[in-house]
Protein backbone atom coordinates (compact mmCIF):
# COMPACT_ATOMS: atom_id res chain seq x y z
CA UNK A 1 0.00 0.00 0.00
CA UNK A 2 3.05 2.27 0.82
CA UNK A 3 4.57 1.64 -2.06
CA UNK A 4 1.56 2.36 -3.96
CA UNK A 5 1.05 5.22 -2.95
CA UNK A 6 4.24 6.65 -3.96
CA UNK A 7 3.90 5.27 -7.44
CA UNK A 8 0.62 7.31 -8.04
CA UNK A 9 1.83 10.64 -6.39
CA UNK A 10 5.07 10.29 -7.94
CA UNK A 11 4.07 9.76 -11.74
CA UNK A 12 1.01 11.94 -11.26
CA UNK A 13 3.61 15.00 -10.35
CA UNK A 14 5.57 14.05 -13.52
CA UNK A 15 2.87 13.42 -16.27
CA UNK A 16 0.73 16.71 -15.44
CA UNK A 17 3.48 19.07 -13.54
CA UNK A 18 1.24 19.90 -11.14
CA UNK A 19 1.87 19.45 -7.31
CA UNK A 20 -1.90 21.24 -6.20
CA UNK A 21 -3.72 19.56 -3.02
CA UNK A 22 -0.21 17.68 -2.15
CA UNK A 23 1.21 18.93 0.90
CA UNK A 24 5.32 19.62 0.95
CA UNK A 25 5.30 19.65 4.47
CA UNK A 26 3.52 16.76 4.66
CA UNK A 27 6.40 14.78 2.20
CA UNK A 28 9.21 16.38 4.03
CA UNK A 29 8.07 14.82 7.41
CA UNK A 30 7.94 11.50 5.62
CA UNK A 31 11.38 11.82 4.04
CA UNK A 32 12.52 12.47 7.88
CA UNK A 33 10.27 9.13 8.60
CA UNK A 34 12.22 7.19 6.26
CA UNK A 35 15.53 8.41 6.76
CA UNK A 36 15.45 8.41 10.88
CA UNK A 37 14.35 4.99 10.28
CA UNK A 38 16.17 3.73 7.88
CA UNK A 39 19.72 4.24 9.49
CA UNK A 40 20.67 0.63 9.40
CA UNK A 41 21.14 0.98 5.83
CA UNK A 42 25.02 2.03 6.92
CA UNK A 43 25.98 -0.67 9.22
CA UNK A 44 23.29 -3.73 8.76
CA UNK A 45 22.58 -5.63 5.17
CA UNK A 46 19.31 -7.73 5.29
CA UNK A 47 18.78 -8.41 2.23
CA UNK A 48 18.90 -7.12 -1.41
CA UNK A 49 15.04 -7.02 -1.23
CA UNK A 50 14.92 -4.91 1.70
CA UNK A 51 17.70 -2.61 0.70
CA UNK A 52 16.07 -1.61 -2.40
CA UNK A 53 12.33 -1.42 -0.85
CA UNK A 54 14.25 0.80 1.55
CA UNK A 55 15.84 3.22 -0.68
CA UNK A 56 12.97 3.53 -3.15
CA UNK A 57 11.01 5.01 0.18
CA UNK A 58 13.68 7.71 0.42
CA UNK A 59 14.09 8.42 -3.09
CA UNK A 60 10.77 8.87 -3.89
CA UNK A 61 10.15 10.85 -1.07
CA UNK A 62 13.09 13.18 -2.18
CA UNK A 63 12.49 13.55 -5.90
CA UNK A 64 8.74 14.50 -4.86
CA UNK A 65 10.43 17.09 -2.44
CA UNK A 66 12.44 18.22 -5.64
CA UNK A 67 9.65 18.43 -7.69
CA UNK A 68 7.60 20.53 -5.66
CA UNK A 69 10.34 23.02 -4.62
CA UNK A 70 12.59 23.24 -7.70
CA UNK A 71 10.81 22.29 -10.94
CA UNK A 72 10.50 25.04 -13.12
CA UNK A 73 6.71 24.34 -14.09
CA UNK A 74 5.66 21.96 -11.01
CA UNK A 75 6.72 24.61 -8.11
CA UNK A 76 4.42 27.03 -9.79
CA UNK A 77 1.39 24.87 -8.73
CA UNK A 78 2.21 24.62 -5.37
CA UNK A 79 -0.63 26.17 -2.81
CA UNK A 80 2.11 28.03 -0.58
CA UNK A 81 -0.48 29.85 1.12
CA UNK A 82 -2.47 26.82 2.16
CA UNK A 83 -0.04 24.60 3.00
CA UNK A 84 1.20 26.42 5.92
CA UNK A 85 1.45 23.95 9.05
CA UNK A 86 3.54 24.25 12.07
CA UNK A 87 5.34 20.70 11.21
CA UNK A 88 7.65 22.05 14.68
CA UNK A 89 4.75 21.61 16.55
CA UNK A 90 4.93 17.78 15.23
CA UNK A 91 8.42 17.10 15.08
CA UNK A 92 9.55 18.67 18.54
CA UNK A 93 6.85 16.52 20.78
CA UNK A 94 7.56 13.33 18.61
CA UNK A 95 10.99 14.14 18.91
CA UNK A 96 10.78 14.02 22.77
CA UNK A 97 8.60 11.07 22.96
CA UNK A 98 11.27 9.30 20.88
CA UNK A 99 13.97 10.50 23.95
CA UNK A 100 11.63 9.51 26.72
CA UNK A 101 9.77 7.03 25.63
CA UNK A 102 11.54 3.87 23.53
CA UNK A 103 12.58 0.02 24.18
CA UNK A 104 16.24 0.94 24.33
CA UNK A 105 18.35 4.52 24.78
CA UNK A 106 20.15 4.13 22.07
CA UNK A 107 20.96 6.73 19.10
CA UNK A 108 19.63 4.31 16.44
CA UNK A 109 16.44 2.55 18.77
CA UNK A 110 16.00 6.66 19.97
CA UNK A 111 15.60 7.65 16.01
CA UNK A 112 13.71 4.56 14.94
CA UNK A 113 10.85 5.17 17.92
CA UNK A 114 11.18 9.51 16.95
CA UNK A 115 9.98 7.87 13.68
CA UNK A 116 7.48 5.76 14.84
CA UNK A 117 6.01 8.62 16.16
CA UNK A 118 5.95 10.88 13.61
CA UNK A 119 4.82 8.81 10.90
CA UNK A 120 1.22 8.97 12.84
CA UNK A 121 0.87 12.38 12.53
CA UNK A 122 2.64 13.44 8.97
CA UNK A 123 -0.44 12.84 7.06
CA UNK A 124 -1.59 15.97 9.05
CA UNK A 125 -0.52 19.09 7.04
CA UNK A 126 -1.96 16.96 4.18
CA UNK A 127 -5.53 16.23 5.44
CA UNK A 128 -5.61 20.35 6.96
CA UNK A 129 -4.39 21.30 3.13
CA UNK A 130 -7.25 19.09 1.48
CA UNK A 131 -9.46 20.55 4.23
CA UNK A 132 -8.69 24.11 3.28
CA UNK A 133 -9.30 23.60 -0.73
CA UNK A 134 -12.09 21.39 -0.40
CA UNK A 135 -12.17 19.67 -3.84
CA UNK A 136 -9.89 16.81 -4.40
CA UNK A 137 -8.56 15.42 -7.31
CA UNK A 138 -9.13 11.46 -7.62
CA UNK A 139 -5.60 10.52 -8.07
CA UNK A 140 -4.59 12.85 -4.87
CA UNK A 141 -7.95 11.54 -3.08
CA UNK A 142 -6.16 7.82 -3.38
CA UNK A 143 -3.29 8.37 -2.66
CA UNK A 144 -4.23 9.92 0.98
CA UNK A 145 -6.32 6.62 0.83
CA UNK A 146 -3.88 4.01 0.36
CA UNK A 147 -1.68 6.04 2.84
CA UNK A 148 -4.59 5.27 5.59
CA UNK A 149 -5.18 1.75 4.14
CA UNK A 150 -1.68 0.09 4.62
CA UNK A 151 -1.70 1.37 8.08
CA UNK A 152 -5.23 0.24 8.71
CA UNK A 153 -4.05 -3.39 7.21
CA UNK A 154 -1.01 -3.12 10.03
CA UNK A 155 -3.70 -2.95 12.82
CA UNK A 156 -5.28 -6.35 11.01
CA UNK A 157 -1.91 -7.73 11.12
CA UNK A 158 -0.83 -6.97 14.63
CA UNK A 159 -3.63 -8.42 15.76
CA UNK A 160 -2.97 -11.54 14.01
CA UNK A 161 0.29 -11.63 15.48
CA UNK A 162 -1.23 -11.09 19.07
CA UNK A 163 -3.33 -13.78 18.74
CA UNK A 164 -1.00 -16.29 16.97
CA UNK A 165 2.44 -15.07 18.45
CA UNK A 166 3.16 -15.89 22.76
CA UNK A 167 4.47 -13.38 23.86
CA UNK A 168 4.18 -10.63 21.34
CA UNK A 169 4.28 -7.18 22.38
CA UNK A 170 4.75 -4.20 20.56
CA UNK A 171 3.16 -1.30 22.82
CA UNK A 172 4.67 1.44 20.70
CA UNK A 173 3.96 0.80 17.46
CA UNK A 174 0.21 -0.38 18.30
CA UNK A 175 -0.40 2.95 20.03
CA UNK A 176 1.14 5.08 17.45
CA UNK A 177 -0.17 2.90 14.45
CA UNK A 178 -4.10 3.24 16.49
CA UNK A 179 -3.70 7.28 16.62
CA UNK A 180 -2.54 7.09 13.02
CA UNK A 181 -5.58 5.09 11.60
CA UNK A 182 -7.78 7.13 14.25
CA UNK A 183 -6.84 10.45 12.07
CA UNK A 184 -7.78 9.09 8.84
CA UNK A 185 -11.38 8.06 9.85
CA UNK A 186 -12.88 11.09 8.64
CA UNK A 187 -10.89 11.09 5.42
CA UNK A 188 -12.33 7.18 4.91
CA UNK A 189 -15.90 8.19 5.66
CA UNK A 190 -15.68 10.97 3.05
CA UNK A 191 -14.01 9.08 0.45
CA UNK A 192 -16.35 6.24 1.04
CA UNK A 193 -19.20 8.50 0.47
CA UNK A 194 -17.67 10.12 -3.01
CA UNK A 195 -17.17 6.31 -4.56
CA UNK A 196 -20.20 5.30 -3.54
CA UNK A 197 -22.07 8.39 -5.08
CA UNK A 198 -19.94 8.22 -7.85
CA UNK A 199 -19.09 11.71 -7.33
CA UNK A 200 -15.79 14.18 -6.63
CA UNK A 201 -14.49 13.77 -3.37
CA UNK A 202 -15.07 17.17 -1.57
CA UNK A 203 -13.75 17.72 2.13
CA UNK A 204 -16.34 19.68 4.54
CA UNK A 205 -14.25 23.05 5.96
């Protein structure tokens, strides 16, 4: 579903050159994501498979980032004055939860859990920026969508693994990964709603 949703952001950006109703701040906070969790990509090899899975998160994420700040045509479409969320007020409480609160206090287990954390929370400039404009495009209305849906199919699998697994326990990532599907729920009901109408989906302000 992640991966998904990068490949229709992604090639939408590059086949139209236009960025409106996608959120930079919301793409730089999951470049941070990726990278603060993706550090063992220095000192640990797992396998090819997840190396490259790995790095296509980041470099998607980045040539997004580009596209929407630097390309000549693409930056032009950008809705600067609606996309204007405090990420700090995101990143700096994450940021401390990841200090505080984690399974080890480590630099490494200290990033992984800041990015835990964050990743609940980084659709947020997104859904305020859809909010504000109202009207969504299908192809950006999906891929908010599939963002929700592979963390909603996470909550399916944890609780396979709960039920299956002695002894598995993973208080973090359930608690962050709940809050995270708990933010999308009026997205889903929306979206829902437009498919089954067959009509534009259209955020109330």
């Amino acid at each position: 579903f992640l991966m998904n949703a990068a490949q229709v952001l992604l090639p939408k950006i590059h086949a139209t050159k236009n960025c409106s109703g996608v959120s930079l701040k919301t793409q730089e906070l999951y470049a941070i994501v990726f990278v603060t969790r993706y550090l063992d990509l220095l000192f640990s090899f797992i396998s090819l498979y997840n190396t490259i899975m790995k790095l296509i998160f980041i470099g998607s994420s980045a040539c997004i980032i580009w596209y929407i700040r630097f390309h000549r045509v693409v930056s032009q479409t950008y809705d600067r004055e609606q996309d204007t969320f405090r990420v700090i007020f995101l990143i700096l409480p994450c940021l401390l939860l990841g200090i505080f609160i984690n399974h080890e206090f480590t630099i490494t287990e200290i990033l992984w859990t800041f990015s835990i954390y964050l990743e609940a929370v980084a659709i947020l400039p997104q859904l305020v920026l859809l909010q504000r404009t109202k009207n969504v495009d299908t192809l950006t209305g999906n891929y908010v969508f599939l963002l929700g849906g592979y963390r909603a199919l996470y909550l399916l699998n944890w609780i396979y693994r709960f039920l299956t697994e002695p002894g598995y326990r993973q208080w973090i990532v359930w608690i962050s990964g709940t809050i995270q599907t708990a933010i999308y729920c009026d997205f889903f009901y929306y979206y829902f709603q437009s498919w089954r109408r067959n009509e534009k989906l259209s955020l109330p302000s």
